[in-house]
PDB file of N, CA and C in Angstrom:
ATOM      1  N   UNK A   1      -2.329  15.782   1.784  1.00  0.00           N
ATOM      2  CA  UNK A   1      -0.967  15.491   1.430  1.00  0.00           C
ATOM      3  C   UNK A   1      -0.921  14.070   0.916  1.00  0.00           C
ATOM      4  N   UNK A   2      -0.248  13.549  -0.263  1.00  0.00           N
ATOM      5  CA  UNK A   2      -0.203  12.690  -0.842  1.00  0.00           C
ATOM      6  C   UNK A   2       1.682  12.045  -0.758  1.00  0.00           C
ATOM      7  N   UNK A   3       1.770  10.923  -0.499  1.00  0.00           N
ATOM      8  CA  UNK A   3       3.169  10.703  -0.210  1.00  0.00           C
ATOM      9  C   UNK A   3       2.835   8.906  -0.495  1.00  0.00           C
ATOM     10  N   UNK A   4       4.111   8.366  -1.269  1.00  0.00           N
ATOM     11  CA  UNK A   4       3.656   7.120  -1.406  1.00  0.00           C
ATOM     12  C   UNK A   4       5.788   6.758  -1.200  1.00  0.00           C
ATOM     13  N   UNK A   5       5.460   5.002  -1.322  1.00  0.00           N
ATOM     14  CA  UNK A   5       6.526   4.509  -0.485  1.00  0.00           C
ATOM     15  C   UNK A   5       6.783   3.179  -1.567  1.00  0.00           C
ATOM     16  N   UNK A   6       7.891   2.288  -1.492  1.00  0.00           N
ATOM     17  CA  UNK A   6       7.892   1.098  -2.402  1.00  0.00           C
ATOM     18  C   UNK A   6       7.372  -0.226  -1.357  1.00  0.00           C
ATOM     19  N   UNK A   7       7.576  -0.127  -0.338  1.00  0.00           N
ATOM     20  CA  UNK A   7       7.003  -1.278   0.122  1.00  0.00           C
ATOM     21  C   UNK A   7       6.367  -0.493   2.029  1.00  0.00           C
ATOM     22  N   UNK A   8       5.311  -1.820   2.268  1.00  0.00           N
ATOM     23  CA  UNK A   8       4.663  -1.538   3.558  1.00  0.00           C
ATOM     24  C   UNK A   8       5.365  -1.279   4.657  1.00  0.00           C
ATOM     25  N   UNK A   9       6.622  -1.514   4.892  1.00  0.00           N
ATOM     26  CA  UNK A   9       7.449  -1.455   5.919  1.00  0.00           C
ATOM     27  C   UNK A   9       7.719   0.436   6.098  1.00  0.00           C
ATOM     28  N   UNK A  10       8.311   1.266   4.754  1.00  0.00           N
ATOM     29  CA  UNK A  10       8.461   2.208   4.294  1.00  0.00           C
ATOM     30  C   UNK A  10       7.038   3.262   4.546  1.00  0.00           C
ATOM     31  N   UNK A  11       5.975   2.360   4.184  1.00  0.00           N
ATOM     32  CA  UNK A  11       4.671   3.391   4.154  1.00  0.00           C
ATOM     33  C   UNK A  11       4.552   3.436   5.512  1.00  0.00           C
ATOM     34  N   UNK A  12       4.583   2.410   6.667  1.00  0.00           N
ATOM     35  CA  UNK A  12       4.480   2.694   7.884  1.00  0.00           C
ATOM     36  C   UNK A  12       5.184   4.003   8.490  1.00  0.00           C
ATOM     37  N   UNK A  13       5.978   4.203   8.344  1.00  0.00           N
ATOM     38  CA  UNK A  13       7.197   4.538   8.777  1.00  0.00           C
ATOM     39  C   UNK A  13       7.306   5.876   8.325  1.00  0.00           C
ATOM     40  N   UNK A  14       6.770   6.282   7.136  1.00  0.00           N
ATOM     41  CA  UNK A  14       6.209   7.733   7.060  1.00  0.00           C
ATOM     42  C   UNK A  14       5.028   8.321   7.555  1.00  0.00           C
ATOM     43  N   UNK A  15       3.914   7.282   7.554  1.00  0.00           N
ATOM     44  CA  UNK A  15       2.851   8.004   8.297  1.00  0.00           C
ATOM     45  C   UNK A  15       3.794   7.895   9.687  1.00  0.00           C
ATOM     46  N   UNK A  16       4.293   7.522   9.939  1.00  0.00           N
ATOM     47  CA  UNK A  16       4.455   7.365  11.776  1.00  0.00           C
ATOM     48  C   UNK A  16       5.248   8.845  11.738  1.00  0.00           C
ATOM     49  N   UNK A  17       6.277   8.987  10.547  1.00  0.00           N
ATOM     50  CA  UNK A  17       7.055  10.013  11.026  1.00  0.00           C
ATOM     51  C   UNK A  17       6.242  11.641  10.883  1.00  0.00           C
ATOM     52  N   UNK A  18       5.352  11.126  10.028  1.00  0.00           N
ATOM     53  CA  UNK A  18       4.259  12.502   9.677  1.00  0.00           C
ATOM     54  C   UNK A  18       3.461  12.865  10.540  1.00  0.00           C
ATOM     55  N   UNK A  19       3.129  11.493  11.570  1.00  0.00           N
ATOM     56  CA  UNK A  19       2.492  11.839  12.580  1.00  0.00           C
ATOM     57  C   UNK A  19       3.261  12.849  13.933  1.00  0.00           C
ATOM     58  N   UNK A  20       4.331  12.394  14.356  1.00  0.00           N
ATOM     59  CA  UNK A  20       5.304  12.366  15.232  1.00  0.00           C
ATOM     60  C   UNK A  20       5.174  14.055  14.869  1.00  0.00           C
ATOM     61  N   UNK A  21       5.752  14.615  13.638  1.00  0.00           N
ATOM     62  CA  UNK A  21       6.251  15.282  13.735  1.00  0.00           C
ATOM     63  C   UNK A  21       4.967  16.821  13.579  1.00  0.00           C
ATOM     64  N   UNK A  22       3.781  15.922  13.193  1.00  0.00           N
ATOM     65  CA  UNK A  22       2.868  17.054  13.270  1.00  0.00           C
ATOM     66  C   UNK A  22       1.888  17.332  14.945  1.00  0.00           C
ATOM     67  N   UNK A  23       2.590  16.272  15.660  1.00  0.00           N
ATOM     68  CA  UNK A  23       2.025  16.344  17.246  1.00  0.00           C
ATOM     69  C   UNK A  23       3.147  17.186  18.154  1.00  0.00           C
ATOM     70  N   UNK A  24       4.439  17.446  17.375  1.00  0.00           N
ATOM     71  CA  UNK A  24       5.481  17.704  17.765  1.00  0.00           C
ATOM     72  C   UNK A  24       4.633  19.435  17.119  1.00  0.00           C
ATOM     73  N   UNK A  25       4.161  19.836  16.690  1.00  0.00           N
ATOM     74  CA  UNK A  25       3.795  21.187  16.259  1.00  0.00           C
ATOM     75  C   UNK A  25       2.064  21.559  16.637  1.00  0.00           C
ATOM     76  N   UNK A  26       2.191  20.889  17.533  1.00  0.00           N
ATOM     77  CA  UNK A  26       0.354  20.783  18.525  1.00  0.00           C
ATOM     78  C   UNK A  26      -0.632  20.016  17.861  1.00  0.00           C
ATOM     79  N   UNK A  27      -0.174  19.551  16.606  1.00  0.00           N
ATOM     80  CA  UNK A  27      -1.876  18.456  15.979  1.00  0.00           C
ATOM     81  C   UNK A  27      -1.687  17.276  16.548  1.00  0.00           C
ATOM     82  N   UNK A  28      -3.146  17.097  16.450  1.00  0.00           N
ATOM     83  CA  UNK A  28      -3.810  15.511  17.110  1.00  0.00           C
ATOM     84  C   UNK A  28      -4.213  14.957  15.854  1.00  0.00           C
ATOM     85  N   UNK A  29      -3.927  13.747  15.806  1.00  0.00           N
ATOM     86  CA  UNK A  29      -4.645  13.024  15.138  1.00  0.00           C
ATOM     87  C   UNK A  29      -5.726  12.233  15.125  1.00  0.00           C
ATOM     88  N   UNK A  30      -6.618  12.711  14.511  1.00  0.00           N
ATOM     89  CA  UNK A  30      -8.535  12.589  14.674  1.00  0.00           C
ATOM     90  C   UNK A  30      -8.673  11.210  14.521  1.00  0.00           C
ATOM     91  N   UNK A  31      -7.998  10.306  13.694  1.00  0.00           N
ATOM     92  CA  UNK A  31      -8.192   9.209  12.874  1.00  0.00           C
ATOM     93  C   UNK A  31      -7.154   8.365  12.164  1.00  0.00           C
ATOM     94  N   UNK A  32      -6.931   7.565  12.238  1.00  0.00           N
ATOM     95  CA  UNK A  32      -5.902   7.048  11.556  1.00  0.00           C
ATOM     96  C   UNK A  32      -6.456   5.290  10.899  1.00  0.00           C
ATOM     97  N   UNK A  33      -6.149   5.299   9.303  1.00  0.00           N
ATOM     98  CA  UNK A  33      -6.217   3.825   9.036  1.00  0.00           C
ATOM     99  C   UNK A  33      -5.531   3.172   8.380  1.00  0.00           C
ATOM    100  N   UNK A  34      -5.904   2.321   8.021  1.00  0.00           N
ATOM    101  CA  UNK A  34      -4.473   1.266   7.715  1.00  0.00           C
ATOM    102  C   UNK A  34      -3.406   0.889   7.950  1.00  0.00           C
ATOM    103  N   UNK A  35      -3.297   0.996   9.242  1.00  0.00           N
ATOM    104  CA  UNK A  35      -1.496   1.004   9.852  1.00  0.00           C
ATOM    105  C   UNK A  35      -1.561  -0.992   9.663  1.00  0.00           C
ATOM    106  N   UNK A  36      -2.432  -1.739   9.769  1.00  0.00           N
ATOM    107  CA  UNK A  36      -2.398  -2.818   9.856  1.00  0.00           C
ATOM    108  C   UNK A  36      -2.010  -3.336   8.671  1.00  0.00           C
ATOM    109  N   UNK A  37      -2.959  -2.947   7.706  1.00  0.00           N
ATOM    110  CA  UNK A  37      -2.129  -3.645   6.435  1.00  0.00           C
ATOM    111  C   UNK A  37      -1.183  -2.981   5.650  1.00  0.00           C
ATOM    112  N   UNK A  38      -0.612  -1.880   5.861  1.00  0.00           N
ATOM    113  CA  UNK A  38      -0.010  -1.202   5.420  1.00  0.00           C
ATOM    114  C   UNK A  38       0.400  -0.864   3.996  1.00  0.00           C
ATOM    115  N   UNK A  39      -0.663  -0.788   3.274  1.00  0.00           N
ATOM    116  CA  UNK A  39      -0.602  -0.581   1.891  1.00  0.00           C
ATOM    117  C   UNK A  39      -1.217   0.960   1.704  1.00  0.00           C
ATOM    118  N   UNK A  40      -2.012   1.510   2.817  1.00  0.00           N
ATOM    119  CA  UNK A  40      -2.474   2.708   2.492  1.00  0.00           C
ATOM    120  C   UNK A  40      -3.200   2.802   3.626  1.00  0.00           C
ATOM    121  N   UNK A  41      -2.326   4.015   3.991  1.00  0.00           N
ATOM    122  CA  UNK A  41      -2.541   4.675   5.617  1.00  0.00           C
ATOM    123  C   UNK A  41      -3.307   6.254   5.657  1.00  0.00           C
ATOM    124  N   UNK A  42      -3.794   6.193   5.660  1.00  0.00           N
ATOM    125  CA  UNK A  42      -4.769   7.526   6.483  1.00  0.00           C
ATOM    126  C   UNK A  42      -4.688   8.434   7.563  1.00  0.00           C
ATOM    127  N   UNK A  43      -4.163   9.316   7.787  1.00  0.00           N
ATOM    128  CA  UNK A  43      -4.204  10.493   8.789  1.00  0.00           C
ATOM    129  C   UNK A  43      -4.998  11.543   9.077  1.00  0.00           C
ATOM    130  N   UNK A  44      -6.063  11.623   9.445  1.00  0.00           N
ATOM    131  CA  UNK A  44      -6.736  13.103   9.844  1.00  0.00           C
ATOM    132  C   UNK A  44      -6.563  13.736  10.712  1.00  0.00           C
ATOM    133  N   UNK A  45      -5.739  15.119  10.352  1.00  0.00           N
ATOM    134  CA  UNK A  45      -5.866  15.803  11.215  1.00  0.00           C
ATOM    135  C   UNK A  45      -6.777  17.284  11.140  1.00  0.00           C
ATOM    136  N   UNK A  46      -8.177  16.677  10.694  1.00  0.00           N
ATOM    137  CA  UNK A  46      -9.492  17.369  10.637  1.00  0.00           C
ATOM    138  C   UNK A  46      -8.837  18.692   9.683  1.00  0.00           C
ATOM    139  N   UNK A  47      -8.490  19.479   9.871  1.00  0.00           N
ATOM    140  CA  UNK A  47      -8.036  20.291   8.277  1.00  0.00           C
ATOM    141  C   UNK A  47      -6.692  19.642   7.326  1.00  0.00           C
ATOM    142  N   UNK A  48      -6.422  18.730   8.060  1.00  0.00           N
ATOM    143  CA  UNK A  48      -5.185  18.043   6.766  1.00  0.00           C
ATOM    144  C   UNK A  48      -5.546  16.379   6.880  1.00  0.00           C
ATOM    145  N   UNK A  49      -5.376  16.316   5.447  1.00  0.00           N
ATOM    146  CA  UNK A  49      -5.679  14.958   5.568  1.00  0.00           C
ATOM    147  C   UNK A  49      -4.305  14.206   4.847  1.00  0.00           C
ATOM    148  N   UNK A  50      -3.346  13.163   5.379  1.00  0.00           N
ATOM    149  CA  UNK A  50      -2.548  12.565   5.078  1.00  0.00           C
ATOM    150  C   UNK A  50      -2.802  11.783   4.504  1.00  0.00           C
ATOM    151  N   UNK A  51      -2.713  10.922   3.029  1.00  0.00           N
ATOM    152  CA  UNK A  51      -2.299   9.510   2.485  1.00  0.00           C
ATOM    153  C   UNK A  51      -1.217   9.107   2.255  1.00  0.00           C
ATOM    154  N   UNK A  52      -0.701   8.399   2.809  1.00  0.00           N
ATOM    155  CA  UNK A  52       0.685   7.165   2.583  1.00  0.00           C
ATOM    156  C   UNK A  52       0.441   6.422   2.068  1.00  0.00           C
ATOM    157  N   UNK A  53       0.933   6.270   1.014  1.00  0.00           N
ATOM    158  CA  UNK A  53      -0.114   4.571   0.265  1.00  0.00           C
ATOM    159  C   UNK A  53       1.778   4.114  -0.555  1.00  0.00           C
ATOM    160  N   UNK A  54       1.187   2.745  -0.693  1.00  0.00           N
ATOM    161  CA  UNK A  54       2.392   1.680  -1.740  1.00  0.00           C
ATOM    162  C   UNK A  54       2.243   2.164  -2.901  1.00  0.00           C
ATOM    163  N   UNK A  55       3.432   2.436  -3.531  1.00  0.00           N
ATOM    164  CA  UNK A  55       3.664   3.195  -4.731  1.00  0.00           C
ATOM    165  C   UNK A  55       2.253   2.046  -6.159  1.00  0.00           C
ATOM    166  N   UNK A  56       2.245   1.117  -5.581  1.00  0.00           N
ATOM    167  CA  UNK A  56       1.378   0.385  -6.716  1.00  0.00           C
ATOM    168  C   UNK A  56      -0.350   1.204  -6.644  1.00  0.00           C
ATOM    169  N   UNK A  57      -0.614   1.164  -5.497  1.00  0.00           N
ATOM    170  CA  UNK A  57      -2.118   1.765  -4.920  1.00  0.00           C
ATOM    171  C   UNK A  57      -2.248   3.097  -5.582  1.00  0.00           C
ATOM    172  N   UNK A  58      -1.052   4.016  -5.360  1.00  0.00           N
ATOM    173  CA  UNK A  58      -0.853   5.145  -5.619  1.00  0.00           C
ATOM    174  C   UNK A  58      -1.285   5.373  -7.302  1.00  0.00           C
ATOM    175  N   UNK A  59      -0.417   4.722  -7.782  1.00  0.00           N
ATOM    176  CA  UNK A  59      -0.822   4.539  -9.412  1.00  0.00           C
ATOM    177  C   UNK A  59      -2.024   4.422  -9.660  1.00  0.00           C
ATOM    178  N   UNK A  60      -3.027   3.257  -9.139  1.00  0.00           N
ATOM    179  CA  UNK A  60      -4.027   2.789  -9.616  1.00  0.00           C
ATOM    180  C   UNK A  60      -5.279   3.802  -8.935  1.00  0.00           C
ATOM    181  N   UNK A  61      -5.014   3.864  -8.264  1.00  0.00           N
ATOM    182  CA  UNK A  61      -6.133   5.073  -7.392  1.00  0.00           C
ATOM    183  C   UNK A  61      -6.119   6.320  -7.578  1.00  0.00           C
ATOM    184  N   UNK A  62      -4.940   7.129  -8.366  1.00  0.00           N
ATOM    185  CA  UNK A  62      -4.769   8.180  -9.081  1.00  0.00           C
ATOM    186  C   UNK A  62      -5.449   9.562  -7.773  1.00  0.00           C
ATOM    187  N   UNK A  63      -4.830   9.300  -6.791  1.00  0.00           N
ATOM    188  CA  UNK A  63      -5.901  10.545  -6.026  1.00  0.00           C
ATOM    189  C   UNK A  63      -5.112  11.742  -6.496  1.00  0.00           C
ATOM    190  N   UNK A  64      -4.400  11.895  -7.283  1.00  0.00           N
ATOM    191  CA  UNK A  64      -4.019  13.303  -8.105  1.00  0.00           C
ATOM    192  C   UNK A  64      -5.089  13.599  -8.729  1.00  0.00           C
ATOM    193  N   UNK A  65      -5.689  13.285  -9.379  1.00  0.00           N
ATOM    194  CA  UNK A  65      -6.721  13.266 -10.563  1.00  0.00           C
ATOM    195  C   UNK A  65      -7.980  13.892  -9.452  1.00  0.00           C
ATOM    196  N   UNK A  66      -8.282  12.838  -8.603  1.00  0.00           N
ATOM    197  CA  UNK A  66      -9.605  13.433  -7.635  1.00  0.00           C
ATOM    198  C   UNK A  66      -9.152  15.277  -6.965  1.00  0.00           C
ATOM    199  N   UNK A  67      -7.707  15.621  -7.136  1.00  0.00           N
ATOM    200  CA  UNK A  67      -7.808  16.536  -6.163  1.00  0.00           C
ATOM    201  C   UNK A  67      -6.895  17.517  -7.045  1.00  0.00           C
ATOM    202  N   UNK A  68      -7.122  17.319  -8.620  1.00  0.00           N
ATOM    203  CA  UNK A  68      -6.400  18.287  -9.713  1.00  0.00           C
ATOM    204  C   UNK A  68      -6.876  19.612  -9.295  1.00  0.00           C
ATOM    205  N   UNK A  69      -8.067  19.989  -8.598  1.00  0.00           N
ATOM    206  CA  UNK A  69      -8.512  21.744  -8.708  1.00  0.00           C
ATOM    207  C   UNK A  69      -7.841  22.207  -7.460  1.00  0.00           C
ATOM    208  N   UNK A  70      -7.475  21.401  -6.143  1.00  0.00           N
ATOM    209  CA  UNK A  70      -6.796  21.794  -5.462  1.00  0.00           C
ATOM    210  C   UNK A  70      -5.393  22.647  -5.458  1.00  0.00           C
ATOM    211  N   UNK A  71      -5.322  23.249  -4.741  1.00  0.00           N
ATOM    212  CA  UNK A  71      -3.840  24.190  -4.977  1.00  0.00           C
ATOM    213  C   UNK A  71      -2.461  23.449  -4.465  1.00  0.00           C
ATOM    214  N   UNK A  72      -1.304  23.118  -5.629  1.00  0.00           N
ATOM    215  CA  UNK A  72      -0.211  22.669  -4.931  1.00  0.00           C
ATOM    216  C   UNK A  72       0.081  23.529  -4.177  1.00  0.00           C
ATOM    217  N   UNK A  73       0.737  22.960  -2.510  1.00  0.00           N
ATOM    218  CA  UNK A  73       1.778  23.491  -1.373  1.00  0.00           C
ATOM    219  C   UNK A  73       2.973  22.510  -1.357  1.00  0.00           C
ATOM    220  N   UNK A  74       4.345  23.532  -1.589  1.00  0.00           N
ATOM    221  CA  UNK A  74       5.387  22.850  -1.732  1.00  0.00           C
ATOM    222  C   UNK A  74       5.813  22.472  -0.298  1.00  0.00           C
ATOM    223  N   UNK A  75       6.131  21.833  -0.048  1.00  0.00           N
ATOM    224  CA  UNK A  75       6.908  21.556   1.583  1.00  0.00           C
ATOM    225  C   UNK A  75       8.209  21.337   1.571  1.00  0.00           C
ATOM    226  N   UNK A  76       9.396  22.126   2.474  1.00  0.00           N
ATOM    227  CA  UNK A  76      10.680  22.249   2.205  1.00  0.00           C
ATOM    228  C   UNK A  76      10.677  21.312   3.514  1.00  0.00           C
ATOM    229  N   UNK A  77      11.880  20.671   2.889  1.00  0.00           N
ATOM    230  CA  UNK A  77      12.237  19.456   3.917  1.00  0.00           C
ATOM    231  C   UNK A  77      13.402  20.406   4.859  1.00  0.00           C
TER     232      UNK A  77
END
C-alpha cells in the first residue's frame, strides 16, 4: 500500500492510524521504520507492506513504477 502526506507530522499520523487500525483486525506489525524522521515510514505486516512517505519522496522514488505489474486494490474508506 502506497499512501503519501504533505508534511512529517501528517505521514506520522497515518502510518500510526494504519497501524491502529490493522491490529484492531488481528495484524501485528513485523517491522516498522522511519517513525523518527518521518519522511518515509515502513510497515510490515509480512503479507502487506505499508509506505507512508512525504509527498516530495513519493515523487522522486516513484515506487508506482517499481510495482506497475502489481494488481490495483481499491480500498473503500
Amino acid at each position: 500500500m502506497l499512501a503519501s502526506a504533505s508534511n512529517e507530522r501528517l505521514v506520522g499520523a497515518i502510518a500510526e492510524a494504519v497501524e491502529e487500525s490493522l491490529h484492531a483486525l488481528g495484524a501485528k506489525v513485523i517491522a516498522r521504520e522511519g517513525h523518527r524522521e518521518g519522511r518515509w515510514i515502513v510497515l510490515n505486516f509480512a503479507d502487506i507492506y505499508v509506505h507512508v512517505m512525504h509527498e516530495e519522496e513519493r515523487v522522486y522514488y516513484d515506487l508506482e513504477r517499481l510495482y506497475k505489474d502489481c494488481p490495483v486494490v481499491s480500498l473503500d474508506a
